[in-house]
Each structure stands twice: as C-alpha cells, then as structure tokens.
N, C-alpha and C. Protein backbone atom coordinates (compact mmCIF):
# COMPACT_ATOMS: atom_id res chain seq x y z
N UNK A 1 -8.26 12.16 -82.56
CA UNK A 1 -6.83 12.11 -82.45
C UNK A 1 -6.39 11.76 -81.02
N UNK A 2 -7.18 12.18 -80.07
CA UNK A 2 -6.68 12.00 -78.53
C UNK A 2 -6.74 10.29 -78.25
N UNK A 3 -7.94 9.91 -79.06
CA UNK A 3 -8.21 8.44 -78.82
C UNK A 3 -7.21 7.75 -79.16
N UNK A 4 -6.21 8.39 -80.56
CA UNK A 4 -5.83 7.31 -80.84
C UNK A 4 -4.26 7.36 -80.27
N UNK A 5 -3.90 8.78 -79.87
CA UNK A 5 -2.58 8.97 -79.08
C UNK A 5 -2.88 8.25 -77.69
N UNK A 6 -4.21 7.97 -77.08
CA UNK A 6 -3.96 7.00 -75.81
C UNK A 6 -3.77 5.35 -76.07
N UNK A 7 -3.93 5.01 -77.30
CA UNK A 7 -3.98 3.71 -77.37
C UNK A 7 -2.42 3.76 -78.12
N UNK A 8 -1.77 4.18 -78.21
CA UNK A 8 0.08 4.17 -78.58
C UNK A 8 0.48 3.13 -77.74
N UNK A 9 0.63 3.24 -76.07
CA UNK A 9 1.68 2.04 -75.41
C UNK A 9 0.33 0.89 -75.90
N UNK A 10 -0.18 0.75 -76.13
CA UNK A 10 -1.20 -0.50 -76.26
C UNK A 10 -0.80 -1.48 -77.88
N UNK A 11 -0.45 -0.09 -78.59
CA UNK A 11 -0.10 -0.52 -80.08
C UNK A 11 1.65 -0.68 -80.49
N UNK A 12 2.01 -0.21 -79.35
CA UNK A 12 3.82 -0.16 -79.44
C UNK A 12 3.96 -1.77 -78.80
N UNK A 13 2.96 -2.08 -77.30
CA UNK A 13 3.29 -3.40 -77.04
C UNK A 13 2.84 -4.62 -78.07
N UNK A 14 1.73 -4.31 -78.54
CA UNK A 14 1.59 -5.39 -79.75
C UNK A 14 2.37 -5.64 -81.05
N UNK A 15 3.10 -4.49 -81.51
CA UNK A 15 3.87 -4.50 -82.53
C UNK A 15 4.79 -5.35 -81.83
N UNK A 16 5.79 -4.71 -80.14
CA UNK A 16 6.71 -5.51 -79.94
C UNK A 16 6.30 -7.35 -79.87
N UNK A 17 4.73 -7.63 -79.31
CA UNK A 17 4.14 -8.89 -79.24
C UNK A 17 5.33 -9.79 -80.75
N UNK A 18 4.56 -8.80 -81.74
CA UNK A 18 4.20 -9.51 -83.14
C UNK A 18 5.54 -9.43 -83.79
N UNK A 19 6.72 -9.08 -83.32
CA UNK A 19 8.26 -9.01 -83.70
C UNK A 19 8.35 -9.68 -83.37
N UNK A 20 8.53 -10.31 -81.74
CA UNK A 20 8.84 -11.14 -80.75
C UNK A 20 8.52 -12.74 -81.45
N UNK A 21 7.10 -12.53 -81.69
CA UNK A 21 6.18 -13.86 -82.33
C UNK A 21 7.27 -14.01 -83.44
N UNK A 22 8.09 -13.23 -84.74
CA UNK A 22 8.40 -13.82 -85.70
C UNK A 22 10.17 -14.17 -85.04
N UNK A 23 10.23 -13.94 -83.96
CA UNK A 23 11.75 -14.24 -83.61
C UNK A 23 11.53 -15.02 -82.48
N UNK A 24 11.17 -16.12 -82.67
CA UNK A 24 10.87 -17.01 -81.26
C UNK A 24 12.21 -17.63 -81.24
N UNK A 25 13.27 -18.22 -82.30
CA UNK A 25 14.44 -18.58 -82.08
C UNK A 25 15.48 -17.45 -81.08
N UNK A 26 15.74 -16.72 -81.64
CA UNK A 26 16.06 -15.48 -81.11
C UNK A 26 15.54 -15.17 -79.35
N UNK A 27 14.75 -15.24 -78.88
CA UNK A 27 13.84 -15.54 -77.66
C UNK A 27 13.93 -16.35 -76.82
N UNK A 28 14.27 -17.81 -77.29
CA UNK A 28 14.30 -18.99 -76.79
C UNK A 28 15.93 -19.47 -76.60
N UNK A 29 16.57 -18.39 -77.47
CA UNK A 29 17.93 -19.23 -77.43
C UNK A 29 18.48 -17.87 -76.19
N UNK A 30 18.20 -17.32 -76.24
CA UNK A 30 18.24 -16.21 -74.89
C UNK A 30 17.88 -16.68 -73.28
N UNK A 31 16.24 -17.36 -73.97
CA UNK A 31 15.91 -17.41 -72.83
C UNK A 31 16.93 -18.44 -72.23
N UNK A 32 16.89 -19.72 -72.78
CA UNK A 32 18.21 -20.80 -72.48
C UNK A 32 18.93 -20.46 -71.54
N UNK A 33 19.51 -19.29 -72.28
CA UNK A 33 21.26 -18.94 -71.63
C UNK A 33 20.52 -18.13 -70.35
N UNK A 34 19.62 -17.33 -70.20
CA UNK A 34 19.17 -17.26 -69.15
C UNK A 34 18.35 -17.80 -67.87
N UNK A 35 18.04 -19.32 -68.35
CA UNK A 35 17.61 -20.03 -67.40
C UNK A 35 18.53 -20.76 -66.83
N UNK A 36 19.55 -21.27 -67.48
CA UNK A 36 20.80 -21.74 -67.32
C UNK A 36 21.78 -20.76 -66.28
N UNK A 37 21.93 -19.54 -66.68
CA UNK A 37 22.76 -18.67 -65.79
C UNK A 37 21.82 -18.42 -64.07
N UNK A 38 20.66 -18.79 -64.48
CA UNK A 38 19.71 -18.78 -62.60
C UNK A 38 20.26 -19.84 -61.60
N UNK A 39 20.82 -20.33 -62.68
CA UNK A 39 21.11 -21.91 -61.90
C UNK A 39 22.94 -21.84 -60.79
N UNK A 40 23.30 -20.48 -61.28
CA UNK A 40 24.32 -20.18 -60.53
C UNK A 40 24.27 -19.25 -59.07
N UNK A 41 22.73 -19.31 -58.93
CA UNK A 41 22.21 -18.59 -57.83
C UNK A 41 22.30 -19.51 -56.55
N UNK A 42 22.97 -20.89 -56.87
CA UNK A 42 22.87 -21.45 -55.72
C UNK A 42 24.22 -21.28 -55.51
N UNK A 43 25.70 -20.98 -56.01
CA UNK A 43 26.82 -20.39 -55.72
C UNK A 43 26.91 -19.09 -54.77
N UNK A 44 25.45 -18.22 -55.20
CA UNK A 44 25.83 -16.69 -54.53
C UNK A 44 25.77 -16.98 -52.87
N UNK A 45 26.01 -16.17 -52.10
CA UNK A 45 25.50 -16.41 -50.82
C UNK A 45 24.56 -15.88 -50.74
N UNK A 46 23.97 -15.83 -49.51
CA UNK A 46 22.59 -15.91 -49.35
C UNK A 46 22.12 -14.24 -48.72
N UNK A 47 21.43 -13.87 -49.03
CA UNK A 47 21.21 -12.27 -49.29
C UNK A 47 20.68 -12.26 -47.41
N UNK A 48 21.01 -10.75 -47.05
CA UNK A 48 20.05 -10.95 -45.92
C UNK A 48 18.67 -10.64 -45.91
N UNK A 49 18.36 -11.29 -44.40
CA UNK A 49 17.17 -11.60 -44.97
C UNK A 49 15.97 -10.61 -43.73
N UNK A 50 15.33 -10.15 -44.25
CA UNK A 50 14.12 -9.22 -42.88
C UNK A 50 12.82 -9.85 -43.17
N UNK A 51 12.38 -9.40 -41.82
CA UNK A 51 11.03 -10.44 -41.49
C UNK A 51 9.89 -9.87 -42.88
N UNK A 52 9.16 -11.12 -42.96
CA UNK A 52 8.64 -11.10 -43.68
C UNK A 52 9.09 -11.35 -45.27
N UNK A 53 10.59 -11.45 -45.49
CA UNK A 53 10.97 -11.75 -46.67
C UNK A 53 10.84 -13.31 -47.03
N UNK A 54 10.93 -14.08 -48.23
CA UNK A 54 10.70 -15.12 -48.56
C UNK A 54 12.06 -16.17 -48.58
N UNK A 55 12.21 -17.18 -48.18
CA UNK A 55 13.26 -17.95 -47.65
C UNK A 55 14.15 -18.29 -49.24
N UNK A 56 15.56 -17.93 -48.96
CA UNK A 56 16.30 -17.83 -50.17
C UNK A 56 16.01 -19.58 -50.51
N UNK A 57 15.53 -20.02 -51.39
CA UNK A 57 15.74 -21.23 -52.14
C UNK A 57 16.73 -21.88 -52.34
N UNK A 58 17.72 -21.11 -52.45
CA UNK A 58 18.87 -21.56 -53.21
C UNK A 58 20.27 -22.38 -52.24
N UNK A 59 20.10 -23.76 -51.85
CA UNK A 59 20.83 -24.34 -50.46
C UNK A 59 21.43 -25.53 -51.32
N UNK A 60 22.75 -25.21 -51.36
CA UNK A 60 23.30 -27.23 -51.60
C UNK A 60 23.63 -28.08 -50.52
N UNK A 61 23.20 -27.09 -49.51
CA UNK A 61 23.28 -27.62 -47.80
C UNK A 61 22.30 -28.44 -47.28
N UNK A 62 21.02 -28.57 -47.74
CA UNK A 62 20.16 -28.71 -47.37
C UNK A 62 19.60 -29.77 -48.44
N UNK A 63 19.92 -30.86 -48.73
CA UNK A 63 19.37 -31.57 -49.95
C UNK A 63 18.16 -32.41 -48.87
N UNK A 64 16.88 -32.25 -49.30
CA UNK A 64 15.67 -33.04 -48.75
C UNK A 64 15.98 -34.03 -49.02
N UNK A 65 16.36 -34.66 -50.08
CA UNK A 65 16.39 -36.25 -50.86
C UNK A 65 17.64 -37.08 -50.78
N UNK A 66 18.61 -35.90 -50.63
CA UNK A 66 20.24 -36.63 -50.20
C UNK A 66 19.96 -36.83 -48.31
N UNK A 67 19.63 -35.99 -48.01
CA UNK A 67 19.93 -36.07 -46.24
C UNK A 67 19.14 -37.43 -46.02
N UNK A 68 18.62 -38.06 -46.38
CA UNK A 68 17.89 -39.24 -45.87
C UNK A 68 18.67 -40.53 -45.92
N UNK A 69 19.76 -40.02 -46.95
CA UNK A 69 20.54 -41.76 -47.21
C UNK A 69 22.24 -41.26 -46.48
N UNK A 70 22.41 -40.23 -45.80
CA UNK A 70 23.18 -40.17 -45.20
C UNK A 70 24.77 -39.76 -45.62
N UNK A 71 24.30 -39.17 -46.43
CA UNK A 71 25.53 -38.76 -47.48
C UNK A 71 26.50 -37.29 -46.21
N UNK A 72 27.67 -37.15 -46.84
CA UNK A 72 28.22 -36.47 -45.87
C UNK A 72 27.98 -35.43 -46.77
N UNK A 73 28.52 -34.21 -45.71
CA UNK A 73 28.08 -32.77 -46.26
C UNK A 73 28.62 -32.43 -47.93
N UNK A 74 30.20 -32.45 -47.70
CA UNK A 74 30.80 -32.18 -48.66
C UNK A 74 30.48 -33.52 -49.64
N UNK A 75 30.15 -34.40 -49.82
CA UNK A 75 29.76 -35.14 -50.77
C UNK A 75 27.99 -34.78 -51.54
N UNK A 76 27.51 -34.13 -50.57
CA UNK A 76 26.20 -33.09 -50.96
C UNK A 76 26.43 -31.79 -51.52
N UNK A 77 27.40 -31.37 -51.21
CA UNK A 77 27.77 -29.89 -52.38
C UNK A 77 27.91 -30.34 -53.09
N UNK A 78 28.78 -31.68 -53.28
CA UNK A 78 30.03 -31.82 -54.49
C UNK A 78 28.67 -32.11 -55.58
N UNK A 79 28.02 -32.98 -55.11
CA UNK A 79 26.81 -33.52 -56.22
C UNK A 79 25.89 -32.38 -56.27
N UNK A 80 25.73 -31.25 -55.73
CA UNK A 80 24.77 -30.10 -56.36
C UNK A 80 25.90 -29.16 -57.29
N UNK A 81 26.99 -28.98 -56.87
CA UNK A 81 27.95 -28.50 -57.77
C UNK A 81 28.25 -28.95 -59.45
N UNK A 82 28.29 -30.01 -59.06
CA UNK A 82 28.67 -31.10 -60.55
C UNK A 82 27.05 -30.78 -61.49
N UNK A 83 25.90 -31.02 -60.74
CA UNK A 83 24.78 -30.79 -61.21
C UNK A 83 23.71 -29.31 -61.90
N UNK A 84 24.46 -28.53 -61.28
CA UNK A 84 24.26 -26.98 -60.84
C UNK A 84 25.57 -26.87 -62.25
N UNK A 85 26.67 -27.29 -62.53
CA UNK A 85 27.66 -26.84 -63.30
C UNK A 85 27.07 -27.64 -64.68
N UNK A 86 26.47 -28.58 -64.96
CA UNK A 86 26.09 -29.70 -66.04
C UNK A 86 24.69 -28.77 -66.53
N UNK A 87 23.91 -27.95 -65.77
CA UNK A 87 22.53 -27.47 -65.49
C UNK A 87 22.95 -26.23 -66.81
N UNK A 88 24.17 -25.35 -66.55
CA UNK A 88 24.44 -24.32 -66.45
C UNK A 88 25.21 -24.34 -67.89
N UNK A 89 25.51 -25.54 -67.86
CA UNK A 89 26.45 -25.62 -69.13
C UNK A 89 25.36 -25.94 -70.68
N UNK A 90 24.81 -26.81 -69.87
CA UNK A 90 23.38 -27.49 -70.81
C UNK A 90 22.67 -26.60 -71.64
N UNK A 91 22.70 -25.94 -70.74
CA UNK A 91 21.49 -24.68 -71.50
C UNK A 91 22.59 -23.54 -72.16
N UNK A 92 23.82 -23.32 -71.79
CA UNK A 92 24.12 -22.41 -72.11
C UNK A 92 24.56 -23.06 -73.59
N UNK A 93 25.01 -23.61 -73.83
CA UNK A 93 25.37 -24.61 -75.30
C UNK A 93 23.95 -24.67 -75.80
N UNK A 94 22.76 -24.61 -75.35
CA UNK A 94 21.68 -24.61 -76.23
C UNK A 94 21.14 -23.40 -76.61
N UNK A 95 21.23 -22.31 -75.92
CA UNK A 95 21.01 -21.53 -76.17
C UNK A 95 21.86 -21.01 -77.80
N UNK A 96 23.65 -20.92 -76.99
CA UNK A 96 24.35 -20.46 -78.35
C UNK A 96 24.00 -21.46 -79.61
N UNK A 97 24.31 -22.38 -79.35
CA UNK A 97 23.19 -23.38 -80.71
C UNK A 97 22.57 -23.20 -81.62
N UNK A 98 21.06 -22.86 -80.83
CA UNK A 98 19.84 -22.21 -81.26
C UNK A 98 20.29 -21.21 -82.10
N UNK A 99 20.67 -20.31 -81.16
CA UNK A 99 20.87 -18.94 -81.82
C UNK A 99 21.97 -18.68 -83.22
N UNK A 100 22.28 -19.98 -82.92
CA UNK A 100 23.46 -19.96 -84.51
C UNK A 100 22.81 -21.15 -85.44
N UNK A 101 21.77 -21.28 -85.21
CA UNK A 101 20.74 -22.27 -86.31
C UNK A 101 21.03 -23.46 -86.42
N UNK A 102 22.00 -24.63 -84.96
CA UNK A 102 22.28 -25.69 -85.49
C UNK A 102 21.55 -26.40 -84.61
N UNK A 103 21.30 -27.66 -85.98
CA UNK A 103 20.03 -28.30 -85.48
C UNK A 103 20.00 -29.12 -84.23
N UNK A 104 21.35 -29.36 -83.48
CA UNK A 104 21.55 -29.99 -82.36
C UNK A 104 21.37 -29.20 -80.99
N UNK A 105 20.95 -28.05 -81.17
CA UNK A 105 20.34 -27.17 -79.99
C UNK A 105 19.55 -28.19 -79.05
N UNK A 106 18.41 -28.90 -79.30
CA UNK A 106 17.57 -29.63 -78.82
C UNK A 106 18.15 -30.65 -77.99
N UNK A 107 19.08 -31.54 -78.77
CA UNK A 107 20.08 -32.44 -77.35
C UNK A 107 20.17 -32.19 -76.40
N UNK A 108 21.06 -30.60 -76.68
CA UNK A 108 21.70 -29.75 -75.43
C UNK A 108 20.91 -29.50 -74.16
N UNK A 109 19.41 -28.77 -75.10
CA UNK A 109 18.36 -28.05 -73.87
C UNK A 109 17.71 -29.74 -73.57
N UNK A 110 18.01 -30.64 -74.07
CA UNK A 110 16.94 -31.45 -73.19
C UNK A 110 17.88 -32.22 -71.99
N UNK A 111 19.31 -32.16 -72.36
CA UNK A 111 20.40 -32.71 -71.24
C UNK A 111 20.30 -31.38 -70.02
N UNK A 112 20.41 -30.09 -70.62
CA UNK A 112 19.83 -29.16 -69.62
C UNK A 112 18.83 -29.35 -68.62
N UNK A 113 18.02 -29.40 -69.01
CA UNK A 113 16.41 -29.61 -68.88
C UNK A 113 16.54 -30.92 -67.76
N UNK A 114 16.96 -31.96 -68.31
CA UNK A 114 16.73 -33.08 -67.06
C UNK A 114 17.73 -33.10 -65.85
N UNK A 115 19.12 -32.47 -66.26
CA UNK A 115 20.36 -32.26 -65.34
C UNK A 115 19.29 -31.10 -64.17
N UNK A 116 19.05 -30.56 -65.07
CA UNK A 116 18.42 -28.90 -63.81
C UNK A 116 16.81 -29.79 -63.02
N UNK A 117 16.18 -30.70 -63.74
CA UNK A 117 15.05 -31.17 -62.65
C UNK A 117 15.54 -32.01 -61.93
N UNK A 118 17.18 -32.79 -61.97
CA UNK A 118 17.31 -33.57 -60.84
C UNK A 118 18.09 -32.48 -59.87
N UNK A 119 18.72 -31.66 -60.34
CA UNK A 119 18.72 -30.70 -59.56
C UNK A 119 17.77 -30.43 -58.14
N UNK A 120 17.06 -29.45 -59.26
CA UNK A 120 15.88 -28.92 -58.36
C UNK A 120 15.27 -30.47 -57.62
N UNK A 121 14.97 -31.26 -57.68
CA UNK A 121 14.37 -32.73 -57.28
C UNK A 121 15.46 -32.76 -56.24
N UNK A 122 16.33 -32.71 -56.49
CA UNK A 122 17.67 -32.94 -55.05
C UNK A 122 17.38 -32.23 -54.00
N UNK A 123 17.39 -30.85 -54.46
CA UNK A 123 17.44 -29.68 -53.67
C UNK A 123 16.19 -28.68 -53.14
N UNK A 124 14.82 -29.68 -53.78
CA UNK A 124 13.77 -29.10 -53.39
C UNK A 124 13.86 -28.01 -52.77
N UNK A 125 12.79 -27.27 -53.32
CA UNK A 125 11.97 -26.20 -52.32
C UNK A 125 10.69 -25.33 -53.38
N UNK A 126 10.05 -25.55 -52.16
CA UNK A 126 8.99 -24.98 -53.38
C UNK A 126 8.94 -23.09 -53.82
N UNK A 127 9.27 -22.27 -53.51
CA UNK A 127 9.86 -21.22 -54.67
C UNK A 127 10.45 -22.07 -56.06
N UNK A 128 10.72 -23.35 -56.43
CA UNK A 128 12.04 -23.76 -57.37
C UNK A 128 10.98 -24.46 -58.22
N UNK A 129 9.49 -23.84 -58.08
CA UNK A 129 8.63 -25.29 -58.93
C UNK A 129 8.47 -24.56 -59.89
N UNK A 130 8.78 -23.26 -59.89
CA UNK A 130 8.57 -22.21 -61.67
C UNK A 130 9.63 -23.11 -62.33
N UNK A 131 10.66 -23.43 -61.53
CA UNK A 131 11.98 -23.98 -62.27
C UNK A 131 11.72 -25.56 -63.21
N UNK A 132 11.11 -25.81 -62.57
CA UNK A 132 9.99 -27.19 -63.14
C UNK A 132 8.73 -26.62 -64.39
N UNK A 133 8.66 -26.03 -63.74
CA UNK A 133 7.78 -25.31 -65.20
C UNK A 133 8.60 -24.98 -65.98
N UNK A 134 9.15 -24.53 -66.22
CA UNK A 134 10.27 -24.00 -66.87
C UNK A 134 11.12 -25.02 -67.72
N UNK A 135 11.41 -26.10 -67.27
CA UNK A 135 12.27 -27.18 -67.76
C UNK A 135 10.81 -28.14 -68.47
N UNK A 136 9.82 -27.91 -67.83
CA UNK A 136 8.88 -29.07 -68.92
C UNK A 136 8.34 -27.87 -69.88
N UNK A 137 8.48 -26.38 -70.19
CA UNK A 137 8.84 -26.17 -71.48
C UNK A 137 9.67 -26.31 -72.11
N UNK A 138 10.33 -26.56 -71.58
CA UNK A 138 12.04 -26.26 -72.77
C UNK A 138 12.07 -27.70 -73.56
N UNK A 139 11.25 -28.83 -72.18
CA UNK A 139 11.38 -30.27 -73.06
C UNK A 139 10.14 -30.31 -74.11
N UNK A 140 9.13 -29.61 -74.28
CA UNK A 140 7.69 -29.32 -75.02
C UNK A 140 8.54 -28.73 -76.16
N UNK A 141 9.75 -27.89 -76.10
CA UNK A 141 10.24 -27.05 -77.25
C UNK A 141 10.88 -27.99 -77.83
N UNK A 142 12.09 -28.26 -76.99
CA UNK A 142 12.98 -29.40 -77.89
C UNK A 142 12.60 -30.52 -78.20
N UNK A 143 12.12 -31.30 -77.35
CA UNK A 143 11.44 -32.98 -77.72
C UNK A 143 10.39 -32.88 -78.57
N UNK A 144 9.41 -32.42 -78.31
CA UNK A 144 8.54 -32.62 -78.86
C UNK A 144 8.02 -31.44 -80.48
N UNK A 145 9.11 -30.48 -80.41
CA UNK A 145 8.83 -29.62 -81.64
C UNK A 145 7.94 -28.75 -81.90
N UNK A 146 7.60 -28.26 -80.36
CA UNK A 146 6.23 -27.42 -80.17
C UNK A 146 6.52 -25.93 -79.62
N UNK A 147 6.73 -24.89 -80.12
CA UNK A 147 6.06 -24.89 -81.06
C UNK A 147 6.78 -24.93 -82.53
N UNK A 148 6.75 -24.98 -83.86
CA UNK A 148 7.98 -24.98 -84.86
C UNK A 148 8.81 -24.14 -84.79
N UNK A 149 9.58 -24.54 -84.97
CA UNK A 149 10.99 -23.55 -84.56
C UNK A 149 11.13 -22.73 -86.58
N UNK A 150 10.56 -23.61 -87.48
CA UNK A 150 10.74 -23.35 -89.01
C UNK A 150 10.61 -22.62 -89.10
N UNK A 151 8.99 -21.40 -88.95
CA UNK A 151 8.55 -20.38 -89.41
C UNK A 151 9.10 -18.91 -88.96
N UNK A 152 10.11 -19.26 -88.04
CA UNK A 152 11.11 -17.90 -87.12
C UNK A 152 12.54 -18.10 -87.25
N UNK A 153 12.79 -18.06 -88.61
CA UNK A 153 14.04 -18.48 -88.66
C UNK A 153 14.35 -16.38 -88.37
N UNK A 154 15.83 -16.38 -87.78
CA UNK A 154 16.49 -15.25 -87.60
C UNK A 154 17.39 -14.78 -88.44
C-alpha cells in the first residue's frame, strides 16, 4: 500500500498527461491566445534590472535590421507597433477560432505566426529564438496538419 500511495503525484500527472492528449484543441487554442498576448511584452517597460540578471529582450528601440537602412526612431516603433499589434491580434483570433471549432483557425495562426517572425526578425535578440520555435510550431500545426486536430474534438 505505501508503494502505491508514493507513486499517486506520478499517476495524477499521467492521468492529467492523457486528458490533456484528448484535448489538444482546447490546449492549442489557449496556447494561441497566450503566445499572442507575450507579444505585448514589448509595450511594458522595462523591469529593473540587477547584476547578473538577463537583458530584457523586449526593445522597439533597438531594431538590428531597421537601424542599418536608416529609418528614424519613431518610424521604428511605429513598424514594431503595427507588427507587435497584427502578432497579437493573429493569434488571438486563432486561438478563439480553434476553440469554437471553426475550420479557419489555421489562416489566422499562420498570419500570426509569420507577422510575429518578422517581428522577432526585426527586433532580434536571442532570448526571442524560443519565440521562433514557437511560431515554426504553430506553422507544423496549422499548415501542415500535424498533429490531427480530428481525434480531440472538445
């Protein structure tokens, strides 16, 4: 009996695993609206910061790829703003979508998906390459139909 009361959080996380597994719509249309809402982290200001902490990512000041062709400042917000707002909107329309079973979810997250890598591509920094991971799943989900969205209906 002791054996099998220590293996409980082991068997509570796999049950939650194997719920999770039959609600991947449910999951994905969440996650959406929550990859989408990260993308308003470049609005917040910038936290302070003590030695040894990791450099806030999040700059529409600082475009690596705009500063080279000489763009003026405020014409460098304005285009991480517009992009950062298109990023935010993208996903959040795919998410609610998803989660209400219409089959045009996939448009949404893949206009998401490429709005948020020229994003991040604008605004480089490498903390922002999960964010790239992140967007070449969402295009593996929507484009390509991987994994089926059929067998988890909610």
């Amino acid at each position: 009996m002791r054996r099998f009361v220590s293996l409980l959080p082991y068997i509570a996380v796999l049950v939650a695993i194997a719920w999770l597994a039959t609600r991947f719509r449910l999951v994905l249309g969440l996650f959406l609206i929550a990859h989408g809402l990260v993308h308003l982290l470049y609005v917040v200001p910038e936290p302070a910061q003590k030695s040894g902490d990791l450099e806030w990512p999040f700059h529409l000041e600082r475009p690596w790829l705009l500063s080279s062709i000489g763009l003026e400042q405020g014409a460098v917000r304005s285009i991480g703003l517009v992009l950062m707002i298109g990023t935010t909107a993208g996903f959040a329309i795919a998410g609610i979508a998803l989660l209400a079973n219409l089959g045009w979810w996939s448009g949404a997250a893949i206009a998401g998906a490429v709005v948020s890598t020229a994003l991040l591509a604008l605004y480089f920094h490498p903390l922002l390459a999960l964010g790239l991971a992140i967007n070449a799943f969402v295009l593996s989900v929507a484009w390509l139909r991987w994994p089926a969205l059929s067998y988890a209906e909610v």
